[in-house]
Protein backbone atom coordinates (compact mmCIF):
# COMPACT_ATOMS: atom_id res chain seq x y z
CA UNK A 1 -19.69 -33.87 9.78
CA UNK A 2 -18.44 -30.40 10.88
CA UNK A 3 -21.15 -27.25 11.38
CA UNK A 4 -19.46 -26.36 7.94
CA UNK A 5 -20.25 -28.86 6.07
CA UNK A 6 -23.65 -29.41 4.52
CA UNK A 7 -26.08 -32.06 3.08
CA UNK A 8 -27.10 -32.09 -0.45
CA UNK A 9 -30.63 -32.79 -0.70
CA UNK A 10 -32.50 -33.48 -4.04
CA UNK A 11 -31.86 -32.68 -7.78
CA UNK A 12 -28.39 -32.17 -9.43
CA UNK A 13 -25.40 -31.45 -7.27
CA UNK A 14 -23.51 -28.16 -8.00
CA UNK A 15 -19.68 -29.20 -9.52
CA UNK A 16 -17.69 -26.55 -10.24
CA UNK A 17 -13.43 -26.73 -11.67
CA UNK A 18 -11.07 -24.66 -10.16
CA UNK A 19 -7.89 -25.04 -11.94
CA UNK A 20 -4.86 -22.94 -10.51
CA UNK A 21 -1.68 -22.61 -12.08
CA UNK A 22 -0.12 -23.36 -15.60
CA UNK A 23 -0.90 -26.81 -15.21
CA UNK A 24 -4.53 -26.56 -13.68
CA UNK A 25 -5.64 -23.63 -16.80
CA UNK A 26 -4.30 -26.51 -18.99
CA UNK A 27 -6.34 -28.99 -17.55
CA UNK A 28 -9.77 -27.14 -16.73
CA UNK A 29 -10.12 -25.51 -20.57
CA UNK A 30 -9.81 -29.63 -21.76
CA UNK A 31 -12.49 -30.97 -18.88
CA UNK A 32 -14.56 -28.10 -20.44
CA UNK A 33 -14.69 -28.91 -23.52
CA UNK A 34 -15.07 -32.23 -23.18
CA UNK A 35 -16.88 -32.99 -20.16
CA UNK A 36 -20.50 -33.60 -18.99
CA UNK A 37 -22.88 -30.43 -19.28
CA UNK A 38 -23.88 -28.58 -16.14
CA UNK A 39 -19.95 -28.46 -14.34
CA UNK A 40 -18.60 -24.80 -13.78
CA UNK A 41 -15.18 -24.67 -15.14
CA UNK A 42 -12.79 -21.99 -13.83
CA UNK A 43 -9.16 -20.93 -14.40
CA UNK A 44 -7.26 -19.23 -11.67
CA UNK A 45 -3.72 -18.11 -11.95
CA UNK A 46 -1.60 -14.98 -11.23
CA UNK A 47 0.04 -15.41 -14.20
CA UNK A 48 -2.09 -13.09 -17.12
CA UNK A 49 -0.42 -14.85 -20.50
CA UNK A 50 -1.86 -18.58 -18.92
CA UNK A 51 -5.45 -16.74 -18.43
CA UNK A 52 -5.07 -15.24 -22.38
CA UNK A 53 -5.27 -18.85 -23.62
CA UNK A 54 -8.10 -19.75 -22.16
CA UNK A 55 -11.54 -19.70 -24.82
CA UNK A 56 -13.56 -22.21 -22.52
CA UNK A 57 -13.38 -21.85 -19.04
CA UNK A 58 -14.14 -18.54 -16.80
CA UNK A 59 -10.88 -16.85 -15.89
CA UNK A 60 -10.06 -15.29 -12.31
CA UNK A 61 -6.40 -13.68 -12.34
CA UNK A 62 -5.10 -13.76 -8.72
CA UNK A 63 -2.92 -11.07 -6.59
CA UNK A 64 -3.79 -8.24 -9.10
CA UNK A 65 -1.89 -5.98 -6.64
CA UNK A 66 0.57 -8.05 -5.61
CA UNK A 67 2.57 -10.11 -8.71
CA UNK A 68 0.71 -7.80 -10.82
CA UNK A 69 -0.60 -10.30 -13.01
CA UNK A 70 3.20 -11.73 -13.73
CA UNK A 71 3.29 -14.71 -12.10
CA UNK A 72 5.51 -16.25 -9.33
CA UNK A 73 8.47 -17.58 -10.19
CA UNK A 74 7.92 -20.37 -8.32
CA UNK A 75 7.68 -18.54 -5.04
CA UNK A 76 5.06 -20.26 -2.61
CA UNK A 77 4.56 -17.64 -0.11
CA UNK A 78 4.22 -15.14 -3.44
CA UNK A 79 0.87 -17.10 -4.38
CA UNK A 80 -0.36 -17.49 -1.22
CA UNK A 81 -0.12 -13.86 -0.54
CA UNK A 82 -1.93 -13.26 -3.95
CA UNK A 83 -4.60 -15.65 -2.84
CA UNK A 84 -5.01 -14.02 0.18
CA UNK A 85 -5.35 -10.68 -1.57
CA UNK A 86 -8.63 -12.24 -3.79
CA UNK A 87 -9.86 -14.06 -0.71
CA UNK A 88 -13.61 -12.74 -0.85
CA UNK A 89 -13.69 -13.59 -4.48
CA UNK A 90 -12.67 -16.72 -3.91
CA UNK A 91 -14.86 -17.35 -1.38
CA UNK A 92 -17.60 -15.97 -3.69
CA UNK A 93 -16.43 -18.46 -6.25
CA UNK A 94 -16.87 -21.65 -4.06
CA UNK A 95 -19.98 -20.49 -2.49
CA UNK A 96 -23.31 -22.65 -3.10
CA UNK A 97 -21.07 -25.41 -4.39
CA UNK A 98 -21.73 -28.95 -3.54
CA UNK A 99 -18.61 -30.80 -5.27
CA UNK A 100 -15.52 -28.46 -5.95
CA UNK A 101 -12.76 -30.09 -7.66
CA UNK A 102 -8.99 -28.42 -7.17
CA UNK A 103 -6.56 -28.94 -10.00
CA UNK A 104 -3.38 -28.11 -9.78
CA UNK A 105 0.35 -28.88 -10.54
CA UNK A 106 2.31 -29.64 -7.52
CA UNK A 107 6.50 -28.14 -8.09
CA UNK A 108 5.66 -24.73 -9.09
CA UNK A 109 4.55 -21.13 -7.29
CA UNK A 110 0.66 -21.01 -7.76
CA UNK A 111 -0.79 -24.57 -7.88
CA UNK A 112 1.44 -25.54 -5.19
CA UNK A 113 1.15 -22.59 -2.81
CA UNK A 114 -2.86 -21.79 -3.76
CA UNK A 115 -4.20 -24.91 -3.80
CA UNK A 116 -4.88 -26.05 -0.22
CA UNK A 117 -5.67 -22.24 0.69
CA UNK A 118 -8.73 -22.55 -2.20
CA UNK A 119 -9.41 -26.01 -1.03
CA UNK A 120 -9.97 -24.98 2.57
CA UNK A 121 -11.95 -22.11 1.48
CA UNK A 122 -14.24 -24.83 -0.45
CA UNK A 123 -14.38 -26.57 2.59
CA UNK A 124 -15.60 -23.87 4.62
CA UNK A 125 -18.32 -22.95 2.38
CA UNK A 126 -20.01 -26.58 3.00
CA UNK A 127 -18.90 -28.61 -0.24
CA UNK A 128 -17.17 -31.78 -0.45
CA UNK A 129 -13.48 -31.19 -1.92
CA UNK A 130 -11.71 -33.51 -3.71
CA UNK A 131 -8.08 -32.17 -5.01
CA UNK A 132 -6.48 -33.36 -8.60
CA UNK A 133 -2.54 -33.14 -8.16
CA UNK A 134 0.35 -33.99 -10.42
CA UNK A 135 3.83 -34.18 -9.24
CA UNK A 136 6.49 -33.28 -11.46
CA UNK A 137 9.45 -36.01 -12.58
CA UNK A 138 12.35 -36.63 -10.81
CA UNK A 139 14.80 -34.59 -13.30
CA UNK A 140 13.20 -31.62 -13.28
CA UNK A 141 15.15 -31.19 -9.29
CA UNK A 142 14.96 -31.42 -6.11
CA UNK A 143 13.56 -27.99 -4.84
CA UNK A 144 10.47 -28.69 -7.33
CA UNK A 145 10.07 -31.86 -6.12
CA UNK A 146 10.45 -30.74 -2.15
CA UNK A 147 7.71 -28.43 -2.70
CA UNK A 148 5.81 -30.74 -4.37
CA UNK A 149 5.65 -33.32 -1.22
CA UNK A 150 4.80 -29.87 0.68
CA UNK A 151 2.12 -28.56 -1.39
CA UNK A 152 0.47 -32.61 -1.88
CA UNK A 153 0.55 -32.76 1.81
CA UNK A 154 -1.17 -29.86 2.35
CA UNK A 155 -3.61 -30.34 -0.22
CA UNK A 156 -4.52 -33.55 1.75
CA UNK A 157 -5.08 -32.04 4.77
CA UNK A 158 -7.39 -29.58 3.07
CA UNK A 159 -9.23 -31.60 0.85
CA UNK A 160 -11.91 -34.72 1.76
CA UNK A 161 -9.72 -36.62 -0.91
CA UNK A 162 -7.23 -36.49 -3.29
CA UNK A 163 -6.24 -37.65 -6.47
CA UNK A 164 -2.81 -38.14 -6.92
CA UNK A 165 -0.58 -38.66 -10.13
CA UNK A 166 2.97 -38.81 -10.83
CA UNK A 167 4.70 -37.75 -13.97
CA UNK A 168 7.28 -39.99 -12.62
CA UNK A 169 4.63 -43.00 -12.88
CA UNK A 170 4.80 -42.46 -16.79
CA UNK A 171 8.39 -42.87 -17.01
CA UNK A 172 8.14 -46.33 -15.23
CA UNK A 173 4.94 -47.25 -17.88
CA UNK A 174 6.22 -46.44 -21.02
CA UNK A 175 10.22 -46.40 -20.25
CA UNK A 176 12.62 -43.43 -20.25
CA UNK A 177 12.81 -43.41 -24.16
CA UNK A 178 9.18 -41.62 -24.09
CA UNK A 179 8.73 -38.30 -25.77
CA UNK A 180 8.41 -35.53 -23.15
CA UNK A 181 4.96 -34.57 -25.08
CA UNK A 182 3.43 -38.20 -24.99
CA UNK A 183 4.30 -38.57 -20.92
CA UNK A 184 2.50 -35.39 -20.07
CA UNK A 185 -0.49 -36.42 -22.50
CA UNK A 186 -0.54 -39.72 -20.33
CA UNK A 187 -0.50 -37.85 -17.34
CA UNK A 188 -3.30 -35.19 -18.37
CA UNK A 189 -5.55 -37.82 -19.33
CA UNK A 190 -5.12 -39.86 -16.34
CA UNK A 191 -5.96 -36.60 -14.19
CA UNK A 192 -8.99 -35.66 -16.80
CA UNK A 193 -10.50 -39.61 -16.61
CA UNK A 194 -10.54 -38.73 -12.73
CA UNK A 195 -12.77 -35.79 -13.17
CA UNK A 196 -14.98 -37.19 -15.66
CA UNK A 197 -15.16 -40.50 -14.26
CA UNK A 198 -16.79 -39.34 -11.35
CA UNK A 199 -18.62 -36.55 -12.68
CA UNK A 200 -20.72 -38.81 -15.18
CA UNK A 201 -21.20 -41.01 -12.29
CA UNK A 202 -22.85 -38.56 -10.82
CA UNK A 203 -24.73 -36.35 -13.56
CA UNK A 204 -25.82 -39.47 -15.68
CA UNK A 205 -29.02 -40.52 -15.16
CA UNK A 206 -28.96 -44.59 -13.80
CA UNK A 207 -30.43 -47.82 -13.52
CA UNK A 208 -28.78 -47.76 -10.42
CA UNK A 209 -27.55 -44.64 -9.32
CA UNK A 210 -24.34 -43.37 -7.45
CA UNK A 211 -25.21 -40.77 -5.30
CA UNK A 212 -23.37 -37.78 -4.59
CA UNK A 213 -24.52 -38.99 -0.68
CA UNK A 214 -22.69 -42.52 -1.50
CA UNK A 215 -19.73 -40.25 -2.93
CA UNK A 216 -19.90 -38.00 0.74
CA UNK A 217 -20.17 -41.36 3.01
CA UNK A 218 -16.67 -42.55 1.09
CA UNK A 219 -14.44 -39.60 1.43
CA UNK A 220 -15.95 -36.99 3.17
CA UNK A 221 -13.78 -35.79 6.55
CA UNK A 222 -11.49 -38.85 6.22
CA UNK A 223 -8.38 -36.78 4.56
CA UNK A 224 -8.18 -39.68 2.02
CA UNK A 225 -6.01 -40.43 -1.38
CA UNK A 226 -7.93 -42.00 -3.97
CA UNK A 227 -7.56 -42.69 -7.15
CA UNK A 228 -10.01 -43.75 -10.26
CA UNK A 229 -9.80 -46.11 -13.09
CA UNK A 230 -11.50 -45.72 -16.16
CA UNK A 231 -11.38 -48.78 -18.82
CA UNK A 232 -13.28 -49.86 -21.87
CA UNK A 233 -14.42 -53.36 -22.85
CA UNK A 234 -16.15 -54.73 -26.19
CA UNK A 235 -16.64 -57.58 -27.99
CA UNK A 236 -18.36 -61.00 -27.19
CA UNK A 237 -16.90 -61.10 -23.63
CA UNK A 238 -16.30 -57.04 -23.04
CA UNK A 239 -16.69 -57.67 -19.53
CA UNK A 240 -13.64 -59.71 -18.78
CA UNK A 241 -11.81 -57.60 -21.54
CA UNK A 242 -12.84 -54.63 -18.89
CA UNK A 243 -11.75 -56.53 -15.47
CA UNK A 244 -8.16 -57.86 -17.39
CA UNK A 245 -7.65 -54.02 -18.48
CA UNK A 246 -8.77 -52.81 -14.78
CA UNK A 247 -5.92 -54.99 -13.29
CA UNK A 248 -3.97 -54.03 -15.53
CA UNK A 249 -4.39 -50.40 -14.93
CA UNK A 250 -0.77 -48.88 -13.58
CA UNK A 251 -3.21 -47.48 -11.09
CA UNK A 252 -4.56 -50.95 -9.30
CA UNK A 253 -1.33 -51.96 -8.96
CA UNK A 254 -2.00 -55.67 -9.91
CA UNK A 255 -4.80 -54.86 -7.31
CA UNK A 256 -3.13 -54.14 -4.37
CA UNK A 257 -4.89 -50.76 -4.82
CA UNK A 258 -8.13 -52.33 -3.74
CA UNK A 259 -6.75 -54.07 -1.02
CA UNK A 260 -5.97 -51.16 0.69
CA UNK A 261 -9.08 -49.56 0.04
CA UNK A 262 -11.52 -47.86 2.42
CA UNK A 263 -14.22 -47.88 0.22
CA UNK A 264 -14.91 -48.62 -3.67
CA UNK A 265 -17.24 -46.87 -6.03
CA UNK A 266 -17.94 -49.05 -9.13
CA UNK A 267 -20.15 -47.62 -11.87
CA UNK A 268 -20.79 -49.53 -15.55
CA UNK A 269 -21.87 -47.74 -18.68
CA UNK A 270 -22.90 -50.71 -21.30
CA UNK A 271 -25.97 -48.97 -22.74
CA UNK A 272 -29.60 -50.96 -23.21
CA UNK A 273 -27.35 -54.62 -23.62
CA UNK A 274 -26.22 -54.12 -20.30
CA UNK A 275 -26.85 -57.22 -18.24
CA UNK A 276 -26.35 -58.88 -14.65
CA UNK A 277 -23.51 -61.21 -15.76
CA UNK A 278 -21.80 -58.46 -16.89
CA UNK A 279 -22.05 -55.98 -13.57
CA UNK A 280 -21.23 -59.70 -11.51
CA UNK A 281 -18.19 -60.50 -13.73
CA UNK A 282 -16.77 -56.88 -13.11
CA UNK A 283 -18.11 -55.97 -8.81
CA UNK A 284 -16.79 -60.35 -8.27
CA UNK A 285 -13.41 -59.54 -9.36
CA UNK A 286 -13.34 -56.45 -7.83
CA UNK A 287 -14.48 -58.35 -4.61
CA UNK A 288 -11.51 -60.81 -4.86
CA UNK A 289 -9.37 -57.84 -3.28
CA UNK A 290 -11.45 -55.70 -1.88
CA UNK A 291 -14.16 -57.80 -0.02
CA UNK A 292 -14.31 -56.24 3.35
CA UNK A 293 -14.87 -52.51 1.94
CA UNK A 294 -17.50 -50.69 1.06
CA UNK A 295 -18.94 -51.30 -2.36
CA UNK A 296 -21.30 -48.80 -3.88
CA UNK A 297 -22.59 -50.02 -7.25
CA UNK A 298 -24.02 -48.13 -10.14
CA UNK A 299 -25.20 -48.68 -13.82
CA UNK A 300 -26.15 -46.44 -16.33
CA UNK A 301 -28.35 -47.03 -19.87
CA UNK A 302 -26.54 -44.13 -21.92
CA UNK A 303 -23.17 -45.11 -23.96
CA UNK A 304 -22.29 -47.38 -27.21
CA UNK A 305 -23.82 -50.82 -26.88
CA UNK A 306 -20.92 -52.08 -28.06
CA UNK A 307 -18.83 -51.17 -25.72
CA UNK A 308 -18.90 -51.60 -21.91
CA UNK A 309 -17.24 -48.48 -19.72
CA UNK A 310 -16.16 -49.32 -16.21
CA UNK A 311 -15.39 -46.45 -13.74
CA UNK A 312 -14.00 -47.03 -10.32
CA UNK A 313 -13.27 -44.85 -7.43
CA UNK A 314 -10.99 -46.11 -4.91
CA UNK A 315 -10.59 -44.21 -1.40
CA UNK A 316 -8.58 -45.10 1.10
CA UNK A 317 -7.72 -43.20 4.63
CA UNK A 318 -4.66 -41.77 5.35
CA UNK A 319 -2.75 -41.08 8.64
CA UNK A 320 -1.81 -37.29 8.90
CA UNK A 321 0.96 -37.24 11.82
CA UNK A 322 1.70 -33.79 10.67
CA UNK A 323 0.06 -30.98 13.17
CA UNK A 324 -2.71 -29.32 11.51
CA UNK A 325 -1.58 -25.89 10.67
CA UNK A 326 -2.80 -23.00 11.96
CA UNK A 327 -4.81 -21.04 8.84
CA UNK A 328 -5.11 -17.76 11.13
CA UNK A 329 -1.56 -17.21 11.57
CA UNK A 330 -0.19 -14.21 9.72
CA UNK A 331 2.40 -14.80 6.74
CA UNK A 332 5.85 -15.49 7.95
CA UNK A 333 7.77 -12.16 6.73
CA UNK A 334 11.95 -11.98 6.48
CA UNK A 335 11.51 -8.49 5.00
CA UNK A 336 13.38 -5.14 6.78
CA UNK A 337 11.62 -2.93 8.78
CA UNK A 338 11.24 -0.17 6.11
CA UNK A 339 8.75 -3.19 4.41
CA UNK A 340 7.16 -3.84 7.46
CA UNK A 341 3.58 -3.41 6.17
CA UNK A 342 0.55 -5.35 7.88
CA UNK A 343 -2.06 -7.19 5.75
CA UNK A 344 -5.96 -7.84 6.44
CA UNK A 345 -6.77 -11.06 8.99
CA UNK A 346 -5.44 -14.11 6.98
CA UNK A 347 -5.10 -18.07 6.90
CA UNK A 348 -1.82 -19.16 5.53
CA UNK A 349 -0.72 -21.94 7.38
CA UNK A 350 1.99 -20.89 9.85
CA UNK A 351 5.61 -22.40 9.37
CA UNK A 352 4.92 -24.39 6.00
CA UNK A 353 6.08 -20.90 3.67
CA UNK A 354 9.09 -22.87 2.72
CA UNK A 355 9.22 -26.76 1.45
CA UNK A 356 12.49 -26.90 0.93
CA UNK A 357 14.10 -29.88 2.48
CA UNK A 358 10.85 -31.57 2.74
CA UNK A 359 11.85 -34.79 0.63
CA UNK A 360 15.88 -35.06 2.08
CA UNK A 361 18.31 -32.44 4.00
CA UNK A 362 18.53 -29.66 2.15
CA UNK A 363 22.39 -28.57 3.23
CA UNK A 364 21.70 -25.49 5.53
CA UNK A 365 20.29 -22.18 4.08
CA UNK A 366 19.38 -21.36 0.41
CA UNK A 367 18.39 -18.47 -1.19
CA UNK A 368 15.10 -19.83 -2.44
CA UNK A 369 13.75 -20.32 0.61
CA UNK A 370 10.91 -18.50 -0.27
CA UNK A 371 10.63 -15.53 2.11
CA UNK A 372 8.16 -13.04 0.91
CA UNK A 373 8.40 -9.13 1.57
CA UNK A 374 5.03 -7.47 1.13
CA UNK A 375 4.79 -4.52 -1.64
CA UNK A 376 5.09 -1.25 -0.69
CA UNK A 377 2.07 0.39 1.13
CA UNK A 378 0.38 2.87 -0.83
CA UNK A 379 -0.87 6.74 -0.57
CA UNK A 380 -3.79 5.88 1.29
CA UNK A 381 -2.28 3.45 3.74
CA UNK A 382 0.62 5.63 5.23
CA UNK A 383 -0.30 7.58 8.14
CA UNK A 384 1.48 10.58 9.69
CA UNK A 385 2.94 7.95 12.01
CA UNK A 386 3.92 5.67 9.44
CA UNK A 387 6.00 8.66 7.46
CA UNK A 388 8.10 9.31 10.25
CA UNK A 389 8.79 6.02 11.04
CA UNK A 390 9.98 4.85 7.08
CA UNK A 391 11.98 8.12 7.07
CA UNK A 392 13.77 7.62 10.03
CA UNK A 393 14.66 3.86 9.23
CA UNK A 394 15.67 5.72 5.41
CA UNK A 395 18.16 7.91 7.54
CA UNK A 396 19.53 5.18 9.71
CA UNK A 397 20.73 3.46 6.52
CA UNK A 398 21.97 6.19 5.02
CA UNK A 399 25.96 6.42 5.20
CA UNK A 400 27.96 9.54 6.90
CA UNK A 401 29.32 11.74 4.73
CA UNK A 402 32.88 12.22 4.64
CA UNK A 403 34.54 16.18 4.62
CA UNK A 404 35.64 16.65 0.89
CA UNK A 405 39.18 16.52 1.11
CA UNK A 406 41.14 19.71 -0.20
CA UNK A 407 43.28 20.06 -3.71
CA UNK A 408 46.13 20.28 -3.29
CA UNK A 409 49.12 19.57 -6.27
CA UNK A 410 51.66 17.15 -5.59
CA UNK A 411 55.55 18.45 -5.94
CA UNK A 412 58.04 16.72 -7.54
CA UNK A 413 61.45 16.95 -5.65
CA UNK A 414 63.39 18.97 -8.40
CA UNK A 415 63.77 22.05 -7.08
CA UNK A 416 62.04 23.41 -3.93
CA UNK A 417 60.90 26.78 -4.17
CA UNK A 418 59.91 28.73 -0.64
CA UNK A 419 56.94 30.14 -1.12
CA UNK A 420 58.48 32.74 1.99
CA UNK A 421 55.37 34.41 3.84
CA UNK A 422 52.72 32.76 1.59
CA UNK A 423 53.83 29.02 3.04
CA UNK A 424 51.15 28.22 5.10
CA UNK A 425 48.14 30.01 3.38
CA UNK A 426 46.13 28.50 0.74
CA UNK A 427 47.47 27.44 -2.90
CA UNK A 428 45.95 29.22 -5.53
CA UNK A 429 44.90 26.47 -8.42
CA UNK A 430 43.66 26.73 -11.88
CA UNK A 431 42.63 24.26 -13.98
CA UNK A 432 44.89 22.01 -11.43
CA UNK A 433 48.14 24.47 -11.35
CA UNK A 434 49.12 26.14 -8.44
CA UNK A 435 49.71 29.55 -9.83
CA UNK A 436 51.45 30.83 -6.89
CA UNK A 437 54.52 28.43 -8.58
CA UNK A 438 56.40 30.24 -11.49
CA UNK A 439 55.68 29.81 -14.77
CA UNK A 440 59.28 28.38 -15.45
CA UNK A 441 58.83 26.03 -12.76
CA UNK A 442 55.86 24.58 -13.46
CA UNK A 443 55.82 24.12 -16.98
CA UNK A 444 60.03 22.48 -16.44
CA UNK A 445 61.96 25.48 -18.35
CA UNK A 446 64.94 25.85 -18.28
CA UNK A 447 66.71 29.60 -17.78
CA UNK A 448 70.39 30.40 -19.38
């Protein structure tokens, strides 16, 4: 455990939502509504029309002065730069925390490019972070998907553990004839059963409880992926209906989830009927795969007796050869010297501004590569020396002016008229004639 990182001692644990980006507001304002009592739900984006929408959740619109409340356009560095910009807010937001969640989409400008920057923040304060990420499906291209395997990875390396999901899972459940709107509703849900499965773990009062210390002993400082399963049994036998549907789970993986597990968090929900069979059917299969990890059992009295809920958390450690990145390094800048403005101390990771290329070779340059050029400095912020400095880099690219060439009146070869003394001195024009030609002559008569 770092000097950051604190114990929770006593009473209910502090659980606050931060949801950043489109897809993180979407998912936040449905955990609020339905989920346990007593979790902080917040939306964060820097795009204002996502923030309108939301009725249940507290709303925090990021890089006011920066995208100006517009959004990013996918640009990574652009939301980093607006979190950087809120950073004392944020770190307001996360303080006195003891479990912060971070939701985001991974493919896009904010979730992507905020969400390990919030995450480390959360991490700083002393609370135990565990990150919620979807990544987005194979068609929608490869630049989303590049900076989705950059923004995941960085989320990781930010985050105690993280819950991963990918839209491209649903395609390989349900087939590619799915409706667009019934493979995102998969994938919500699956993200949303994460959150509540282990916030009811935690918040309900238990027969046997799961601690948030049981929760910190699993995942905390081990950089780990996890992933939760939440199933329902009922009938005679609604504990083996509950392990068959737990296998079954896209998630287990036929089980092969819980072989590679770290540790396992099992908690049952079967109301007053809830018996020791039951909890030894369910932790004895779970045991079949997973019999060398840690297993942390809980039970709860509150549900529908007929019906037996089964939540498990399964952690397990990653290897991060990436280096760490370095969170004081300033933001990588591509911008002219005119735009050459400094910002405050920051911690954007050094180097990772761009993602493109991440998943295969990305061909040489590309114009969405993501470099960001500050906005420009205001009133307050230009000094004397400053001035003279834009102005003479304003001057520099300014182009010479060329001499404006003289009139002068072409002559057609008809009939050459000296002009005798007056030859060399200048023509006299109106309205584009050269008057010191005769009238005759320049309108083409012709003299008997």
């Amino acid at each position: 455990m770092t000097e950051n990182q604190k114990t929770f001692s006593g009473g209910e644990p502090v659980i606050r939502l931060i949801g950043l980006g489109e897809t993180g507001v979407k998912l936040v304002e449905t955990l609020a509504m339905i989920g346990p009592e007593g979790v902080e739900s917040h939306s964060l984006d820097t795009d204002n029309r996502s923030l309108s929408r939301c009725h249940q959740s507290k709303t925090l619109l990021l890089g006011q002065a920066i995208p100006c409340g517009l959004g990013t356009g996918g640009d990574v560095a652009l939301a980093r730069a607006a979190v950087e910009s809120d950073r004392d807010r944020l770190a307001k937001l996360v303080e006195g925390a003891n479990l912060v969640f971070v939701i985001a989409g991974m493919g896009g400008g904010t979730g992507t490019g905020a969400a390990s920057l919030v995450a480390r923040l959360a991490k700083e304060s002393g609370a135990l972070v565990v990150g919620l990420a979807a990544t987005p499906f194979d068609c929608e291209g490869t630049r989303r998907c590049n900076q989705a395997t950059g923004g995941l990875r960085d989320l990781k390396k930010a985050s105690d553990v993280v819950f991963h999901f990918s839209n491209q899972d649903v395609v390989q459940m349900t087939g590619a004839d799915t409706s667009l709107n019934n493979a995102l509703e998969i994938a919500n849900r699956h993200l949303c059963e994460s959150v509540l499965g282990v916030s009811r773990m935690l918040l309900e009062p238990g027969l046997l409880n799961v601690s948030f210390g049981d929760l910190q002993s699993a995942v905390q400082g081990r950089q780990s992926l996890g992933s939760v399963i939440h199933v329902e049994g009922s009938g005679e036998d609604r504990a083996a209906t509950a392990v068959e549907k737990m296998l079954a789970h896209p998630v287990a993986r036929g089980g092969e989830a819980l072989q590679e597990a770290s540790a396992v968090l099992v908690h049952l929900s079967g109301g007053e009927q809830l018996s020791l069979a039951e909890m030894n059917t369910v932790t004895e299969a779970i045991k079949q795969y997973a019999s060398a990890v840690d297993l942390v059992v809980g039970a709860s009295g509150p549900g529908r007796d007929e019906a037996l809920q089964v939540t498990v958390v399964i952690a397990h450690q990653v290897k991060l050869t990436e280096v760490e990145p370095d969170l004081s390094a300033p933001i990588e800048s591509q911008s002219n010297e005119v735009a050459n403005v400094s910002f405050p101390e920051t911690f954007m990771p050094s180097g990772e501004t761009s993602y493109v290329g991440l998943g295969e070779d990305s061909g040489g340059s590309r114009r969405g590569d993501f470099a960001y050029t500050p906005p420009a400095p205001t009133a307050e912020a230009i000094t004397p020396e400053l001035k003279d400095s834009l102005i003479e880099a304003a001057a520099r690219q300014e182009p010479d002016r060329k001499k404006r060439k003289k009139i002068t009146q072409e002559m057609l070869p008809l009939q050459i008229v000296s002009k005798g003394r007056f030859e060399k001195s200048e023509p006299t024009i109106h309205k584009g004639e050269d008057l010191d030609q005769p009238t005759y002559i320049r309108r083409g008569m012709v003299l008997n």
